[in-house]
PDB file of N, CA and C in Angstrom:
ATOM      1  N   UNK A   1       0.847  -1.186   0.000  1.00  0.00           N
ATOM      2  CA  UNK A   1       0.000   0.000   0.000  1.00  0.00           C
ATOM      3  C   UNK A   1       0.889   1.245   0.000  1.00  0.00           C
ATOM      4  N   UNK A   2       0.544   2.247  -0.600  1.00  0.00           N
ATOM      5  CA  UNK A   2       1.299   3.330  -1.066  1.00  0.00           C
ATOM      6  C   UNK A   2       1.046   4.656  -0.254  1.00  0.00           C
ATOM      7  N   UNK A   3       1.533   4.763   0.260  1.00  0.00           N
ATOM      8  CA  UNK A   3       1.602   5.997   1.996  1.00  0.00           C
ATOM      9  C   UNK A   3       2.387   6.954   1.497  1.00  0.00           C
ATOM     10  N   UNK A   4       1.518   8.195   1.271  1.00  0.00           N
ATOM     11  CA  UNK A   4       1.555   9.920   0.751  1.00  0.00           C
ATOM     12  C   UNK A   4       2.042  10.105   2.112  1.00  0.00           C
ATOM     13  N   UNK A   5       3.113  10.964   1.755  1.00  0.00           N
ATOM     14  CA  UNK A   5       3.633  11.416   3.072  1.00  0.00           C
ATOM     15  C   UNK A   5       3.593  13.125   3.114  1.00  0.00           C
ATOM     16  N   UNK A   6       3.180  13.719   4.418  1.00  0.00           N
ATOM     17  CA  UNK A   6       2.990  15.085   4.693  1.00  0.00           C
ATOM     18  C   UNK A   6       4.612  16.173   4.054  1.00  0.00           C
ATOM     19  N   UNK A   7       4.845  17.361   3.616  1.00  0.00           N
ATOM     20  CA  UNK A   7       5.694  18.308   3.521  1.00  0.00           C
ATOM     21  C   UNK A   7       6.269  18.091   4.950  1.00  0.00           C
ATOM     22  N   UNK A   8       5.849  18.153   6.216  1.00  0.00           N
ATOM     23  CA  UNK A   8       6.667  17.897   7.685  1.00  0.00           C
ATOM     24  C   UNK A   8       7.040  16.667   7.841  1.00  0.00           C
ATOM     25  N   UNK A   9       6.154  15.871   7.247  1.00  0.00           N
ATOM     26  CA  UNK A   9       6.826  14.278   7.531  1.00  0.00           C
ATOM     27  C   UNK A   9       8.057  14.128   6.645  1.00  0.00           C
ATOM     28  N   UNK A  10       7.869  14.760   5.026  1.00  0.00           N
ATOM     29  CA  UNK A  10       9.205  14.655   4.925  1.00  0.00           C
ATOM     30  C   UNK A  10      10.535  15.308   5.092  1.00  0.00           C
ATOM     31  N   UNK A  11      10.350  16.761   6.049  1.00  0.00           N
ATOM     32  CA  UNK A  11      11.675  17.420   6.144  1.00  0.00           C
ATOM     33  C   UNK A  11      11.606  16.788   7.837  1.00  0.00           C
ATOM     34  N   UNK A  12      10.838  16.237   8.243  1.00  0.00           N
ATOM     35  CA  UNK A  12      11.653  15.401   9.546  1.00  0.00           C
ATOM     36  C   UNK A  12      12.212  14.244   9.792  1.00  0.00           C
ATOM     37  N   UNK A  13      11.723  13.463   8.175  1.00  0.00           N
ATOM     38  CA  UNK A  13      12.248  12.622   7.549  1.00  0.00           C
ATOM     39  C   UNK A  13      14.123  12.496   7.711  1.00  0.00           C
ATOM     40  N   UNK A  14      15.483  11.879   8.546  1.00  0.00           N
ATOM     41  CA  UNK A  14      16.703  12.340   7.357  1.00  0.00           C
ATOM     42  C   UNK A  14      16.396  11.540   6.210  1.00  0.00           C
ATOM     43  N   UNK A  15      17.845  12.332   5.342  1.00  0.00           N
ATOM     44  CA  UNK A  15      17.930  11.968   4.011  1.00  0.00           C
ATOM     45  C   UNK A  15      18.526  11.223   3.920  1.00  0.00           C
ATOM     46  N   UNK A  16      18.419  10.071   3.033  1.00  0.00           N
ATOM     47  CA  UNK A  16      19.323   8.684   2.761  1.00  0.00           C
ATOM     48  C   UNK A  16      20.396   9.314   2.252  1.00  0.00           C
ATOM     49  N   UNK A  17      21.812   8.891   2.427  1.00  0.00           N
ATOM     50  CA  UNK A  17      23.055   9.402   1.939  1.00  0.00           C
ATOM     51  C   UNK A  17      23.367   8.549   1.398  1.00  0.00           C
ATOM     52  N   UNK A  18      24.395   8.674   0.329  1.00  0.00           N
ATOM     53  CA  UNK A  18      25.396   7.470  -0.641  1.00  0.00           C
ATOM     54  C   UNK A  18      26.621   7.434   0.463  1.00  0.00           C
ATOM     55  N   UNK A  19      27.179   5.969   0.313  1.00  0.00           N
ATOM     56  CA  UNK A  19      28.593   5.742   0.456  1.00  0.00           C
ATOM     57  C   UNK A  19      28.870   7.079   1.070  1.00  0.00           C
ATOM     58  N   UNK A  20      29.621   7.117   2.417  1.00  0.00           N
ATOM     59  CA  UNK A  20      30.087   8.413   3.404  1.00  0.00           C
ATOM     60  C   UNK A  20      31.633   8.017   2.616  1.00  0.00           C
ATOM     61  N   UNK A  21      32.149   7.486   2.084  1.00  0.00           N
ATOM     62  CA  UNK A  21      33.466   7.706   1.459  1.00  0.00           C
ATOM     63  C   UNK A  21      33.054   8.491   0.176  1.00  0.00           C
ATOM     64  N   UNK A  22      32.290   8.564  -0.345  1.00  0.00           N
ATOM     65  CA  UNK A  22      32.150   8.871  -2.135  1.00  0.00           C
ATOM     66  C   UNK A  22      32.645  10.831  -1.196  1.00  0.00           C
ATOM     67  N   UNK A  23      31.706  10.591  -0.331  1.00  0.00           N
ATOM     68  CA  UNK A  23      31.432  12.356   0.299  1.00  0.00           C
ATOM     69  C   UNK A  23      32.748  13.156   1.009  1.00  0.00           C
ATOM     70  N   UNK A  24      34.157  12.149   1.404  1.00  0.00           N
ATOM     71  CA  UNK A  24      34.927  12.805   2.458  1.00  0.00           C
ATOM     72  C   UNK A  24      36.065  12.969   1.264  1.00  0.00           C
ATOM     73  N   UNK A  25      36.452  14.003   1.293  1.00  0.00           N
ATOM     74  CA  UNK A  25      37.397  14.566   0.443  1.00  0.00           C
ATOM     75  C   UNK A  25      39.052  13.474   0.795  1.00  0.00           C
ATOM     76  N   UNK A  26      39.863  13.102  -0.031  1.00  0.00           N
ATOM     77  CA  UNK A  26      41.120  12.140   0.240  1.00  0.00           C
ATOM     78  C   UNK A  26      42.181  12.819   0.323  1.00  0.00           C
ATOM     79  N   UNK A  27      41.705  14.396   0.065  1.00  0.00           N
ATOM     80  CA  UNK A  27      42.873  14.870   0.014  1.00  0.00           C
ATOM     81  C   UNK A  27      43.076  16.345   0.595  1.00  0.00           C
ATOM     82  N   UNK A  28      43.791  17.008   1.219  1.00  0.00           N
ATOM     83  CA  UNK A  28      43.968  17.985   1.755  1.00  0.00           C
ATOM     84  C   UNK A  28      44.761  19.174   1.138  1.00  0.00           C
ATOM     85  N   UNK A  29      44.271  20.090   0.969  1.00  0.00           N
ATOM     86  CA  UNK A  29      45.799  21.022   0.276  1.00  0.00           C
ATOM     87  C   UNK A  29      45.591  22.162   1.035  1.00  0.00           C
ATOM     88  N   UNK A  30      46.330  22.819   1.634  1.00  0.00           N
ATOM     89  CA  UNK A  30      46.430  23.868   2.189  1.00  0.00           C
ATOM     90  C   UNK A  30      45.966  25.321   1.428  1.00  0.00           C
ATOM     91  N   UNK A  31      45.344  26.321   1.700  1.00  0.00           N
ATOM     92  CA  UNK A  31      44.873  27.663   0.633  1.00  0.00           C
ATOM     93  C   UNK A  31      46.564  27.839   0.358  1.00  0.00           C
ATOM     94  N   UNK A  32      47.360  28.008   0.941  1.00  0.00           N
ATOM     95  CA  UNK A  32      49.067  28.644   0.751  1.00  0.00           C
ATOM     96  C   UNK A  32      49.617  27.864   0.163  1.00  0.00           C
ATOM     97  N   UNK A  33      49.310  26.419  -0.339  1.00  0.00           N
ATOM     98  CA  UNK A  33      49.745  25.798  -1.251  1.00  0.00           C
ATOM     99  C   UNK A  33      49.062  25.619  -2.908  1.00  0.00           C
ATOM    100  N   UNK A  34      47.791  26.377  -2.870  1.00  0.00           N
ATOM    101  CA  UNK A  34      47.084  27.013  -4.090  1.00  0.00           C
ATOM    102  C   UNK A  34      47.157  28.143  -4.128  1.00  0.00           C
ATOM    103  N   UNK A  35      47.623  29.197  -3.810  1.00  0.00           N
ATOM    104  CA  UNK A  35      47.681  30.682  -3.899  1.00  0.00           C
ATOM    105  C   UNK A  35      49.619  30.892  -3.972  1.00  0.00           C
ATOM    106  N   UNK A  36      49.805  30.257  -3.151  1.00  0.00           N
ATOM    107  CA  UNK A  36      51.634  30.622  -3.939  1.00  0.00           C
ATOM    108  C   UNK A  36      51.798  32.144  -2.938  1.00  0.00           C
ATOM    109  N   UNK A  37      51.557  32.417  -2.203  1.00  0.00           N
ATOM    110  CA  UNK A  37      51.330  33.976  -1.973  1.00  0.00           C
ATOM    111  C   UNK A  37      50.896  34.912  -2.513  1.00  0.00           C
ATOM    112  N   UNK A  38      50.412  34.593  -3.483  1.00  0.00           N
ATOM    113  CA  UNK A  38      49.200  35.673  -4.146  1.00  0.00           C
ATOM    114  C   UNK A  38      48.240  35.874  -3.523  1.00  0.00           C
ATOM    115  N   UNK A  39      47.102  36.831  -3.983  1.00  0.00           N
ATOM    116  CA  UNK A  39      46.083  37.254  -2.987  1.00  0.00           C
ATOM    117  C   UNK A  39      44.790  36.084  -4.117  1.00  0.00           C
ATOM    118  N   UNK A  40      45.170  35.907  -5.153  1.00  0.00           N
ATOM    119  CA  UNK A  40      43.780  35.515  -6.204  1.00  0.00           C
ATOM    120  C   UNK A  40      44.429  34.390  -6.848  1.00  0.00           C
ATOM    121  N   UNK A  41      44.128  33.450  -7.521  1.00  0.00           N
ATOM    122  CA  UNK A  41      44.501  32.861  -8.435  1.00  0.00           C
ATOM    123  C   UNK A  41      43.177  32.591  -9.100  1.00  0.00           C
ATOM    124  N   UNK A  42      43.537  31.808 -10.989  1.00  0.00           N
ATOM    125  CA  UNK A  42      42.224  31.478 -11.920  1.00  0.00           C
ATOM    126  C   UNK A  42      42.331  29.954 -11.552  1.00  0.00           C
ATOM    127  N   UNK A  43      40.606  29.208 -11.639  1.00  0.00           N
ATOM    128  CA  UNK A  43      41.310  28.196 -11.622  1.00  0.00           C
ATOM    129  C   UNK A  43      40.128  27.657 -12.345  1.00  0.00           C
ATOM    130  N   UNK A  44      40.852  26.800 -13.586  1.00  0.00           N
ATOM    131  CA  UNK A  44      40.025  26.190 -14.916  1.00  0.00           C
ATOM    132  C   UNK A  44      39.219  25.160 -14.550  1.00  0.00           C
ATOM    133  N   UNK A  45      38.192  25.258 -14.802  1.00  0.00           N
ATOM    134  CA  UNK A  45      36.979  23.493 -14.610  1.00  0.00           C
ATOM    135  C   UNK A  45      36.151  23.452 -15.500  1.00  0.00           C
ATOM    136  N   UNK A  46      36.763  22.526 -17.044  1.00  0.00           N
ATOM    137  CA  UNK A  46      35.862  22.208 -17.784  1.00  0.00           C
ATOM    138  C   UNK A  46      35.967  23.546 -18.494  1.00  0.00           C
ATOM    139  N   UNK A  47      35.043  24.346 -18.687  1.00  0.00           N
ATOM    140  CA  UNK A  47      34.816  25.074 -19.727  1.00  0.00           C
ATOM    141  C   UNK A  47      34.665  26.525 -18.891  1.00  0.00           C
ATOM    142  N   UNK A  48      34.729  26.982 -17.973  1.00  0.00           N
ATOM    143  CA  UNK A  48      34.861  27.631 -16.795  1.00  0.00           C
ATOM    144  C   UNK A  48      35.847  28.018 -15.956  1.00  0.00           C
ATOM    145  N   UNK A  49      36.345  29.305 -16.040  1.00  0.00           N
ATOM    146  CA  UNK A  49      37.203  30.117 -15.410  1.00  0.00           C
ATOM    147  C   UNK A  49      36.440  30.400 -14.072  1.00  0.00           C
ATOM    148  N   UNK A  50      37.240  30.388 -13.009  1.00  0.00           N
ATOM    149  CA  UNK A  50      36.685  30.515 -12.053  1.00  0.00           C
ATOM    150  C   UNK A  50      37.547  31.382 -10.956  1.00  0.00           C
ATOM    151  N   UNK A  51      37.192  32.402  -9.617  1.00  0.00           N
ATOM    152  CA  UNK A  51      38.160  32.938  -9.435  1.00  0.00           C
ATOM    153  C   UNK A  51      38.362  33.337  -8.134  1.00  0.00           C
ATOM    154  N   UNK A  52      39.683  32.304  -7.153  1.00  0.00           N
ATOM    155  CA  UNK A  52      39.170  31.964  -5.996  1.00  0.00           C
ATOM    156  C   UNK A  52      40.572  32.984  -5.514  1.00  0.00           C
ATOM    157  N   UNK A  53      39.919  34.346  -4.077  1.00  0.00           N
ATOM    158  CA  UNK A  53      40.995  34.591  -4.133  1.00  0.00           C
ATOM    159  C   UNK A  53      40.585  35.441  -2.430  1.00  0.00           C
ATOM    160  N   UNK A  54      41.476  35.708  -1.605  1.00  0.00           N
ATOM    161  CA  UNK A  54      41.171  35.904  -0.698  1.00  0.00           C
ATOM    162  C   UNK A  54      40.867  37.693   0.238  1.00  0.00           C
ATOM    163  N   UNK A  55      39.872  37.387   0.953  1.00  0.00           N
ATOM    164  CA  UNK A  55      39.096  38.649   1.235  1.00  0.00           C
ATOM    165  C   UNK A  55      39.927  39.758   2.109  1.00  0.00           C
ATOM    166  N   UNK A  56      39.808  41.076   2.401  1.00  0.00           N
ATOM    167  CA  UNK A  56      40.458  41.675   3.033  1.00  0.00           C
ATOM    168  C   UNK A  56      40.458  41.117   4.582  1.00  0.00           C
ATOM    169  N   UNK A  57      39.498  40.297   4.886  1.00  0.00           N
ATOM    170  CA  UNK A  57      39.427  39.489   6.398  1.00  0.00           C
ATOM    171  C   UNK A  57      39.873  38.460   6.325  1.00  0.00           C
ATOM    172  N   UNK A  58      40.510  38.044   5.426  1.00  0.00           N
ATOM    173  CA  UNK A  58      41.107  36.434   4.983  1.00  0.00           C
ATOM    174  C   UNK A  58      40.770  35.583   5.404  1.00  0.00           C
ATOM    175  N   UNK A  59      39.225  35.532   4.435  1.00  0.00           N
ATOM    176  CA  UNK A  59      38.600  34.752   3.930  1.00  0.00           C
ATOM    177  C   UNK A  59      38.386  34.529   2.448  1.00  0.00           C
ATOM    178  N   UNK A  60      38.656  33.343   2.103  1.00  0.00           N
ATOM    179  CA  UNK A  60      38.329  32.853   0.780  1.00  0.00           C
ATOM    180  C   UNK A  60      37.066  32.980  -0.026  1.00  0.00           C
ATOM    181  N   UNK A  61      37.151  33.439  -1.451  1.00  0.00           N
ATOM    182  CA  UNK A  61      35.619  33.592  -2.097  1.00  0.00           C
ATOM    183  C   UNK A  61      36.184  32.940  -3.440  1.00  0.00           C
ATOM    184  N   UNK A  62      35.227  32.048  -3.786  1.00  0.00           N
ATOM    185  CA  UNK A  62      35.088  31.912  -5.032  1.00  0.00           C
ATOM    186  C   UNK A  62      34.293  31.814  -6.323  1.00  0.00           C
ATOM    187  N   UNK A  63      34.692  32.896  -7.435  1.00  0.00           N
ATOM    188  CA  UNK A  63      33.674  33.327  -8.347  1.00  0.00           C
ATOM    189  C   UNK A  63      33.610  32.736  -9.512  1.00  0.00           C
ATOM    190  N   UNK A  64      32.879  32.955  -9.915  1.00  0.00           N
ATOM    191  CA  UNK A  64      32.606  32.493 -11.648  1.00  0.00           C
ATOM    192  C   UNK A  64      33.021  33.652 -12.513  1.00  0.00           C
TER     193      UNK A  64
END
């Protein structure tokens, strides 16, 4: 039998997750080992320039 479930039943619902390995990153790189001491660098994905570079509070932003 096929049980309609409420908008609250399903955000109190959790969400089924894939594989917790597919999700944990393997690898670590430091921001000072992608920036070189620069304040910005470009960085290519696919067909997309992208442009990750750090804030006067140094914090990281990255744009399209």
């Amino acid at each position: 039998m096929n049980q309609i479930m409420s908008e609250s039943e399903k955000l109190e619902r959790p969400a089924t997750t894939t594989d917790a390995k597919e999700e944990t990153p393997t690898d670590v790189i430091s921001s000072e080992e992608i920036l070189k001491g620069k304040q910005e660098v470009l960085i290519q994905h696919g067909e997309t320039t992208y442009r990750l570079r750090i804030t006067q509070n140094g914090k990281l932003i990255l744009c399209k």
